[in-house]
Protein backbone atom coordinates (compact mmCIF):
# COMPACT_ATOMS: atom_id res chain seq x y z
CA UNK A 1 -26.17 -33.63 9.69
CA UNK A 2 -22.86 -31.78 9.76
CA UNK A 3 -22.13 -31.21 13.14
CA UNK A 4 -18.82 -29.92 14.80
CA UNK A 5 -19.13 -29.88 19.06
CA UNK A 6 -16.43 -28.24 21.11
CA UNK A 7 -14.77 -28.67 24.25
CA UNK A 8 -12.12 -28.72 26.70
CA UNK A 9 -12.28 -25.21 27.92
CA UNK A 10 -12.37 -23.51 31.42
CA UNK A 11 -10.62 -21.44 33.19
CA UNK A 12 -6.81 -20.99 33.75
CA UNK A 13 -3.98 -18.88 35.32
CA UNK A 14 -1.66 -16.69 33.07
CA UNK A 15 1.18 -19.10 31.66
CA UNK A 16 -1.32 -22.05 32.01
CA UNK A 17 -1.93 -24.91 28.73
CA UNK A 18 -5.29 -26.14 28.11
CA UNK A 19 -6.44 -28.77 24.99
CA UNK A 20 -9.83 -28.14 23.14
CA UNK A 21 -11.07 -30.60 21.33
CA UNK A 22 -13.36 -30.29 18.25
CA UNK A 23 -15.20 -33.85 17.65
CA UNK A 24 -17.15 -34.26 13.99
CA UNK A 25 -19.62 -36.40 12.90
CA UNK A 26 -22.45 -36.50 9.55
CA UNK A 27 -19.41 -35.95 7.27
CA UNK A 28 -16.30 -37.30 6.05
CA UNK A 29 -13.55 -35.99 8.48
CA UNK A 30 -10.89 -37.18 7.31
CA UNK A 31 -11.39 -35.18 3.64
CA UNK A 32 -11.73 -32.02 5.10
CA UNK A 33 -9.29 -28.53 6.60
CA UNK A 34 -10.17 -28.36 10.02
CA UNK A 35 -9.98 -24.46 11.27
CA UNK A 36 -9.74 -23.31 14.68
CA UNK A 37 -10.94 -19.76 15.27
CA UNK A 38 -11.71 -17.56 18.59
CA UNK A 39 -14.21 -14.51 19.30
CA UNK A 40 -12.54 -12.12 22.17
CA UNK A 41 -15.41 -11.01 24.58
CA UNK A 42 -17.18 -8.22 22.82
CA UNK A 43 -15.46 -8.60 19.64
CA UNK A 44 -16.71 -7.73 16.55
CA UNK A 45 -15.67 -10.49 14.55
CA UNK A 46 -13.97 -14.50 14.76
CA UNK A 47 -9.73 -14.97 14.52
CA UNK A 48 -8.61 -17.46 12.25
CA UNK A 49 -5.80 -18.89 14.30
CA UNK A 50 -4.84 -22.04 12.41
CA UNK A 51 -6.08 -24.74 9.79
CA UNK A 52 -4.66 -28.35 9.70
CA UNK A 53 -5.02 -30.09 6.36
CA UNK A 54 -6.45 -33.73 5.67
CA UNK A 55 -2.89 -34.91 6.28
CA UNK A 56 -1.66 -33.16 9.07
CA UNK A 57 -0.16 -30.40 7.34
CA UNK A 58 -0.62 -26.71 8.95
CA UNK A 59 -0.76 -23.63 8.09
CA UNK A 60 -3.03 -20.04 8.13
CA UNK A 61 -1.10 -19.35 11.53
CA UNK A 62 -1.78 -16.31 13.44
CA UNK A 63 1.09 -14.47 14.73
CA UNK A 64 0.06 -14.01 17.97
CA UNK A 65 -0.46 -17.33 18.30
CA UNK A 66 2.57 -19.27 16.10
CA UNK A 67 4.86 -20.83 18.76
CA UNK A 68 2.82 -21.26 21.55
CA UNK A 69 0.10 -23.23 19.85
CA UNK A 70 -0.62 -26.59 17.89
CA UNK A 71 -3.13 -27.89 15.70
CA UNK A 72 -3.27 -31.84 15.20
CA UNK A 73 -5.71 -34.16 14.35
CA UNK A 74 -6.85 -37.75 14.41
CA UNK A 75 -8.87 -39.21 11.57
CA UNK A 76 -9.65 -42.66 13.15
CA UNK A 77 -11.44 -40.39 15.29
CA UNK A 78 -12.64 -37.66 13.92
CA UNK A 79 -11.35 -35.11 16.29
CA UNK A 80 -9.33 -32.13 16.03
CA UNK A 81 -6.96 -30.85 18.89
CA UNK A 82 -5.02 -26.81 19.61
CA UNK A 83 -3.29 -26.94 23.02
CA UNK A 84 -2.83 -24.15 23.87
CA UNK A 85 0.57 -23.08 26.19
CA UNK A 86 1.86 -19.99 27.85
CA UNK A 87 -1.67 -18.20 27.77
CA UNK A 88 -1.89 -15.17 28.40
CA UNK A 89 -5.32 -12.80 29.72
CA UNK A 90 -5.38 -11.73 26.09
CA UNK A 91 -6.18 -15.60 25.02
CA UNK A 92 -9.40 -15.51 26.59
CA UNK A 93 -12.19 -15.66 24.19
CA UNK A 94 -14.84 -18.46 22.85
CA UNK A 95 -13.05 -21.18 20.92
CA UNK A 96 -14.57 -23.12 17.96
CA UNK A 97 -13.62 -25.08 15.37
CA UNK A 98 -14.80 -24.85 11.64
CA UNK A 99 -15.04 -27.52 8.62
CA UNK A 100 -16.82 -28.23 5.94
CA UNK A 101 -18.66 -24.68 5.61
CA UNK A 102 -20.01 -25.49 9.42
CA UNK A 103 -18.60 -23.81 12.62
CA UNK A 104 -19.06 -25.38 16.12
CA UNK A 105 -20.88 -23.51 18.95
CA UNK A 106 -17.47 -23.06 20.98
CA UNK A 107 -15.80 -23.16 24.10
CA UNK A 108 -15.26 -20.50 26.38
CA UNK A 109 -11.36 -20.09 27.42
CA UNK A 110 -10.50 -17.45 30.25
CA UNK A 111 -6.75 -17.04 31.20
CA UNK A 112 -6.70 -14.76 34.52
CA UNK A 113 -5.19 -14.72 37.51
């Protein structure tokens, strides 16, 4: 089945980078956008923060985000990437990744000193 598994998240001081990785399997990676969205702790609702097309090609940025992260990709291996750099406390959230109508369970980031 469609599954999308998260990870690569911890903990990490203000200013700090971390990867996530989204690895995909019981589908066709390499035809799909791959999103990458975060919940903030006792938000109401997920952040679309970027999408990466089946080429590479990105887009759907969120402001707060543009600059500091990227989105990439590798077919070959069906895995999407965000590193994430200069995070700040207000970066800390769950992490997951979305494709195909299917959304992974997440990864918990926490930027604090």
């Amino acid at each position: 089945q469609v599954q999308l598994v998260e990870s690569g998240g911890g903990s990490v001081q203000p200013g700090g980078s971390l990867t996530l990785t989204c690895a995909a399997s019981g589908f066709i990676f390499s035809d799909f956008v791959v999103s990458w969205y975060r919940q903030p702790p006792g938000g109401v609702g997920r952040e679309l923060l970027a999408s990466i097309s089946s080429d590479g090609g990105s887009g759907n940025w969120r402001d707060s985000v543009r600059g500091r992260f990227t989105i990439s990709r590798d077919n070959n291996k069906n895995t999407a990437y965000l590193q994430m750099n200069s995070l700040t406390p207000e970066d800390t959230a769950v992490y997951s990744c979305g494709a195909k109508g299917t959304r992974g369970q997440g990864t918990l980031v926490t930027v604090s000193s």
